[in-house]
PDB file of N, CA and C in Angstrom:
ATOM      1  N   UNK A   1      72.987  58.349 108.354  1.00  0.00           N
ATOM      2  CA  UNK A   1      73.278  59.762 108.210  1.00  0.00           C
ATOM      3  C   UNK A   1      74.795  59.974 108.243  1.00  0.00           C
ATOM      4  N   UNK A   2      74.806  60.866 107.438  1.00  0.00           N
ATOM      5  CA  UNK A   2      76.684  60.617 107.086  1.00  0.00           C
ATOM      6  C   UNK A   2      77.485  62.068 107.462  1.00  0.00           C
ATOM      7  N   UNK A   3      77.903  62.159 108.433  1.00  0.00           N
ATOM      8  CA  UNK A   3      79.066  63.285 108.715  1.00  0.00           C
ATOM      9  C   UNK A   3      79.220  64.335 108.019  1.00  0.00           C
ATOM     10  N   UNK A   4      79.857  65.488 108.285  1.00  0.00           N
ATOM     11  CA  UNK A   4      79.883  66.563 107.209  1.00  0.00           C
ATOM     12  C   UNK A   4      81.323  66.623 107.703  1.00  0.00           C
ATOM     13  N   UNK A   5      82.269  67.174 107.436  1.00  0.00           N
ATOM     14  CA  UNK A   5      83.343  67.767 107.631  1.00  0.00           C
ATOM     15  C   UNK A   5      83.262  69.264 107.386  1.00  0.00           C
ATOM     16  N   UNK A   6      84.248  69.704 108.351  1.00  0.00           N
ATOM     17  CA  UNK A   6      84.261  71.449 108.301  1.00  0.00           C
ATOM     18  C   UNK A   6      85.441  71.755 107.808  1.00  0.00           C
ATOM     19  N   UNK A   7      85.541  71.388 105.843  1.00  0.00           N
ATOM     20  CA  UNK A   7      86.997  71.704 105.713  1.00  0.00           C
ATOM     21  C   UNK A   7      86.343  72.468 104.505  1.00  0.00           C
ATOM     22  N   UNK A   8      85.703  73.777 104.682  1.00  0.00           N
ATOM     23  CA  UNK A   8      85.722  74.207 103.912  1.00  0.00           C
ATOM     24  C   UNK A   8      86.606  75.690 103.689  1.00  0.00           C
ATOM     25  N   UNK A   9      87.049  76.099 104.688  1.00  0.00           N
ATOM     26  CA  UNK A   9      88.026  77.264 104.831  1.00  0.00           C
ATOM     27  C   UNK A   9      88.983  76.793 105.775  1.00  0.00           C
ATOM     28  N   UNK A  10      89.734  75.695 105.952  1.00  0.00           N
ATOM     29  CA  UNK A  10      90.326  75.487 107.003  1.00  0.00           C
ATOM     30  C   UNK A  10      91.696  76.193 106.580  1.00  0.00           C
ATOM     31  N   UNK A  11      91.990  76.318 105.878  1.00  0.00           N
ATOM     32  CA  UNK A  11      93.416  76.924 105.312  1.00  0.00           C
ATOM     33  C   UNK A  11      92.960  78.400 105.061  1.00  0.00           C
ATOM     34  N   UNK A  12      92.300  79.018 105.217  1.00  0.00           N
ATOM     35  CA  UNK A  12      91.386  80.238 104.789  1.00  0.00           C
ATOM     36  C   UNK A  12      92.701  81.302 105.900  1.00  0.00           C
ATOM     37  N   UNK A  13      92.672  80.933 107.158  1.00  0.00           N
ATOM     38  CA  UNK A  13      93.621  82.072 107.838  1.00  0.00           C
ATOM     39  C   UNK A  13      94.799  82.239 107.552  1.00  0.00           C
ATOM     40  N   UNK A  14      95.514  81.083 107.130  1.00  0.00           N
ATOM     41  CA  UNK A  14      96.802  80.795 106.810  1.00  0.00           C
ATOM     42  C   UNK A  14      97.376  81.638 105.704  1.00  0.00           C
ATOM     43  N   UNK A  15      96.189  81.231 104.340  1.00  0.00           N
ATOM     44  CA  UNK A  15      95.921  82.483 102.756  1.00  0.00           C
ATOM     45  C   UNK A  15      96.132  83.472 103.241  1.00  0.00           C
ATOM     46  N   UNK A  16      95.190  84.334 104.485  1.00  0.00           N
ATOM     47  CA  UNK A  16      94.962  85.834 104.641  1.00  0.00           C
ATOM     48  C   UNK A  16      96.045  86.747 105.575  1.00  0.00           C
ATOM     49  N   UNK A  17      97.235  84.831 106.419  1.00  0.00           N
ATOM     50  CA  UNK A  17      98.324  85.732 107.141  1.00  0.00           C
ATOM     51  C   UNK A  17      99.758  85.874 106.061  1.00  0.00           C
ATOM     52  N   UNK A  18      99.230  85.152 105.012  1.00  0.00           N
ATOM     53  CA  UNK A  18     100.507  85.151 103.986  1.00  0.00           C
ATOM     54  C   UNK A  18      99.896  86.306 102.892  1.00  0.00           C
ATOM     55  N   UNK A  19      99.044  87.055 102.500  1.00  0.00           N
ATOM     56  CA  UNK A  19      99.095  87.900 101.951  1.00  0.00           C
ATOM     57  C   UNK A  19      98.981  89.251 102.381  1.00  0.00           C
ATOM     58  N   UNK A  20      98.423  89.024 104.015  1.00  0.00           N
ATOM     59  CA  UNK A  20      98.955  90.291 104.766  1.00  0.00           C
ATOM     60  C   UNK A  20     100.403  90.179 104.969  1.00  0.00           C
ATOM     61  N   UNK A  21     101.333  89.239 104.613  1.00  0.00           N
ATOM     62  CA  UNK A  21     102.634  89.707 104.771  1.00  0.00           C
ATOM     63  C   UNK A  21     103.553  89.902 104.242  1.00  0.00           C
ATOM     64  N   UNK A  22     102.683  89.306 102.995  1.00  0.00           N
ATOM     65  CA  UNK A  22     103.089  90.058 101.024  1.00  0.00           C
ATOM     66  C   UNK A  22     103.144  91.495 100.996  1.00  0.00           C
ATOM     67  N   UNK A  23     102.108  91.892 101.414  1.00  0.00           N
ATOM     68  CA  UNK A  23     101.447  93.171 101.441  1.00  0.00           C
ATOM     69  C   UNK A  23     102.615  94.321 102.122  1.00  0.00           C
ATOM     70  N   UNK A  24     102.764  93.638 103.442  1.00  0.00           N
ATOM     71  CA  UNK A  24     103.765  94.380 104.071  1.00  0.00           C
ATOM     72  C   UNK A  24     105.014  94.548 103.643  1.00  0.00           C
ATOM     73  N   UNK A  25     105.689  93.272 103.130  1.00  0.00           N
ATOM     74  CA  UNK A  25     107.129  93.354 102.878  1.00  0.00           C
ATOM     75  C   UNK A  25     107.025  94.553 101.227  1.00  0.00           C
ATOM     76  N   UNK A  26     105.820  94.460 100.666  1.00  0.00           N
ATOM     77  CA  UNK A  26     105.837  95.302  99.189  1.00  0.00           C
ATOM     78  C   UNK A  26     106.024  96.711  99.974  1.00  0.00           C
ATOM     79  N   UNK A  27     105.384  97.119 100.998  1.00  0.00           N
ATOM     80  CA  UNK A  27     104.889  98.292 101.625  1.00  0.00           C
ATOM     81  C   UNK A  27     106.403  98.807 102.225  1.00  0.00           C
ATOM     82  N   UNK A  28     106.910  97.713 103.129  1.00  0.00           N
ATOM     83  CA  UNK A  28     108.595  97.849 103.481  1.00  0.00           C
ATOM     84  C   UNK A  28     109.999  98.546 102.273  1.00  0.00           C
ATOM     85  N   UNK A  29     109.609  97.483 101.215  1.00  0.00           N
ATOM     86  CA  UNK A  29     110.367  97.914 100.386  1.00  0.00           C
ATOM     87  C   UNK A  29     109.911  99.221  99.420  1.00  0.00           C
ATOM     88  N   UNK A  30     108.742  99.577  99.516  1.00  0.00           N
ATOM     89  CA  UNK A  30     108.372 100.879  98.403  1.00  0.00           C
ATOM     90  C   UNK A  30     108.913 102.027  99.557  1.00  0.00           C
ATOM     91  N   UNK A  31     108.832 101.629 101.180  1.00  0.00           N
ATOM     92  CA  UNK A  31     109.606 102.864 101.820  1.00  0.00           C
ATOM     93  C   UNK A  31     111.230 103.147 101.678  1.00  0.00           C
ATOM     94  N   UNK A  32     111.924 101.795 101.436  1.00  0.00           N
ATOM     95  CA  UNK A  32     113.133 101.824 101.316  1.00  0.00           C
ATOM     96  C   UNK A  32     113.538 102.781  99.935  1.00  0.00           C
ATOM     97  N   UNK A  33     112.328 102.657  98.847  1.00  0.00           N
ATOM     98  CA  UNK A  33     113.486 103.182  97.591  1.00  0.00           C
ATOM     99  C   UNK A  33     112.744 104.658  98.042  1.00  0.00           C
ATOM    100  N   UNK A  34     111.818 105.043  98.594  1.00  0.00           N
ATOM    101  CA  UNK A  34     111.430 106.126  98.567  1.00  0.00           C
ATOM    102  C   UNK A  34     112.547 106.897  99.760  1.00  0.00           C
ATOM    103  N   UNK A  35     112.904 106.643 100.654  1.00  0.00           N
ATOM    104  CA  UNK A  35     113.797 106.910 102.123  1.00  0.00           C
ATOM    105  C   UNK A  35     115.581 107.045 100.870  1.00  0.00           C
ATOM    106  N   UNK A  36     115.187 106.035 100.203  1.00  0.00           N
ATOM    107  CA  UNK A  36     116.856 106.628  99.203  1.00  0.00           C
ATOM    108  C   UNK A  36     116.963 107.781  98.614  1.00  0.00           C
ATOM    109  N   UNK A  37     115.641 108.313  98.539  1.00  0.00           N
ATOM    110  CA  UNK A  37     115.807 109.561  97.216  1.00  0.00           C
ATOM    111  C   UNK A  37     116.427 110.761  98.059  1.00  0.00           C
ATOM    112  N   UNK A  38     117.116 111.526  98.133  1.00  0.00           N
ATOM    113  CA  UNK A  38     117.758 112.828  98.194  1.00  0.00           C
ATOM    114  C   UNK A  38     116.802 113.671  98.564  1.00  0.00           C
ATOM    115  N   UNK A  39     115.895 114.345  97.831  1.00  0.00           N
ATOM    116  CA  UNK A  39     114.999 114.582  98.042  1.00  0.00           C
ATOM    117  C   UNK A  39     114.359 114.554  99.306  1.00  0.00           C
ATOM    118  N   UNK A  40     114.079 113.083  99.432  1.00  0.00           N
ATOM    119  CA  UNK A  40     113.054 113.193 100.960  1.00  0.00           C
ATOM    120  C   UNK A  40     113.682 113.105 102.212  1.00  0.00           C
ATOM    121  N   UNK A  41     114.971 112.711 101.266  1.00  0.00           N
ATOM    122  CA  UNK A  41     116.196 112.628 103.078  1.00  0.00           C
ATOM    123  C   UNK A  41     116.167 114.334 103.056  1.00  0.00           C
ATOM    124  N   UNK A  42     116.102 115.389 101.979  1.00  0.00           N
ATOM    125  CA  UNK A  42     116.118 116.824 102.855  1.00  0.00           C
ATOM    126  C   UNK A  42     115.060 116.935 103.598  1.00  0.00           C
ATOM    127  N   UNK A  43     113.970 116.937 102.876  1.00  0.00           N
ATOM    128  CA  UNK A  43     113.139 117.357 103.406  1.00  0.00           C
ATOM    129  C   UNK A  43     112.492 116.687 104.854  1.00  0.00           C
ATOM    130  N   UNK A  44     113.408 115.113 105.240  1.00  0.00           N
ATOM    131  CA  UNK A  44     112.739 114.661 106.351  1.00  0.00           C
ATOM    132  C   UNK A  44     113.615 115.464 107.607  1.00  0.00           C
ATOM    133  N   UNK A  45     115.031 115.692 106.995  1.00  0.00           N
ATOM    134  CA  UNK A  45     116.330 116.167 107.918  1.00  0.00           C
ATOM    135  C   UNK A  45     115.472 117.268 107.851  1.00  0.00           C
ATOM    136  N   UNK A  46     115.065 118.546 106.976  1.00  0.00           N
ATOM    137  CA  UNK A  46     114.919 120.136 107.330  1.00  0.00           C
ATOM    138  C   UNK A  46     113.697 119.838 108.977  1.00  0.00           C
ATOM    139  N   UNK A  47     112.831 118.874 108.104  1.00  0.00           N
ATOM    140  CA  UNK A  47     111.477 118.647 109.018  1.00  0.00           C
ATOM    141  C   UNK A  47     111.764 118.522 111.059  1.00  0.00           C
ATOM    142  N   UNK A  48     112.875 118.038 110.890  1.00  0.00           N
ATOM    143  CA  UNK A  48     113.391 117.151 112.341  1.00  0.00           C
ATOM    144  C   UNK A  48     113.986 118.461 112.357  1.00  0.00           C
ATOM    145  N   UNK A  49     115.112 119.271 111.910  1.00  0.00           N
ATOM    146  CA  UNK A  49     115.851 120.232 112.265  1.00  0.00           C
ATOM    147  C   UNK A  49     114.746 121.527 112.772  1.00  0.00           C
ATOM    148  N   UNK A  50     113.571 122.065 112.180  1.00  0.00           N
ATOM    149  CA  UNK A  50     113.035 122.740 112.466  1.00  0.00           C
ATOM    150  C   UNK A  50     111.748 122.556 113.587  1.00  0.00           C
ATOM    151  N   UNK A  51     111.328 121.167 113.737  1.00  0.00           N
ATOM    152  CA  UNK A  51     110.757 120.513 114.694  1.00  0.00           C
ATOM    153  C   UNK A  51     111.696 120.740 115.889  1.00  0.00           C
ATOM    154  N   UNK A  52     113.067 120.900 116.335  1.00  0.00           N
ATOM    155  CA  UNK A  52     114.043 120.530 116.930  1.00  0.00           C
ATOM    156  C   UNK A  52     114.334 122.081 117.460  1.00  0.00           C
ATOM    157  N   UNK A  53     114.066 123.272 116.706  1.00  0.00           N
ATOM    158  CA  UNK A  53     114.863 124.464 117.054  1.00  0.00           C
ATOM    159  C   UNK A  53     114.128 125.151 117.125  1.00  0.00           C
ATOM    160  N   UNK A  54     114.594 126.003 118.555  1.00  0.00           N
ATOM    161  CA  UNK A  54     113.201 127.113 119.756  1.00  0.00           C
ATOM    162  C   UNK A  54     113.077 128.154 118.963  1.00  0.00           C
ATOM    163  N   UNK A  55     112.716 128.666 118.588  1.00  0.00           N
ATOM    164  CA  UNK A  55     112.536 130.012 118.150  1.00  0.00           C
ATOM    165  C   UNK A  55     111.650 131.373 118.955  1.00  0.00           C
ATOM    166  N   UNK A  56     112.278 132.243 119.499  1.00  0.00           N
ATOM    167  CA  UNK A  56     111.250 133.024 120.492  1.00  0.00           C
ATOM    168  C   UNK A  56     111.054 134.363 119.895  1.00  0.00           C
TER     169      UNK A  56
END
């Protein structure tokens, strides 16, 4: 009777921690060009400025 080996996903976690970290660095950089636009720098500054000031 002859052995089996358990190499059938042995590299299987390794695949799924390198494309969760594909995933992320794409996710990193689509915030960077989006955080450049003018645009969302007002609207994140108005957001914080009015989050920020009491009004009674």
């Amino acid at each position: 009777m002859e052995r089996q080996r358990g190499r059938g996903d042995s590299g299987a976690a390794t695949a799924e921690y390198a494309i969760a970290t594909m995933a992320a660095v794409g996710f990193a950089g689509l915030l960077v060009v989006i955080m450049q636009s003018d645009e969302v720098r007002q609207i994140l500054t108005d957001l914080v400025r009015s989050a920020l000031t009491f009004t009674s």
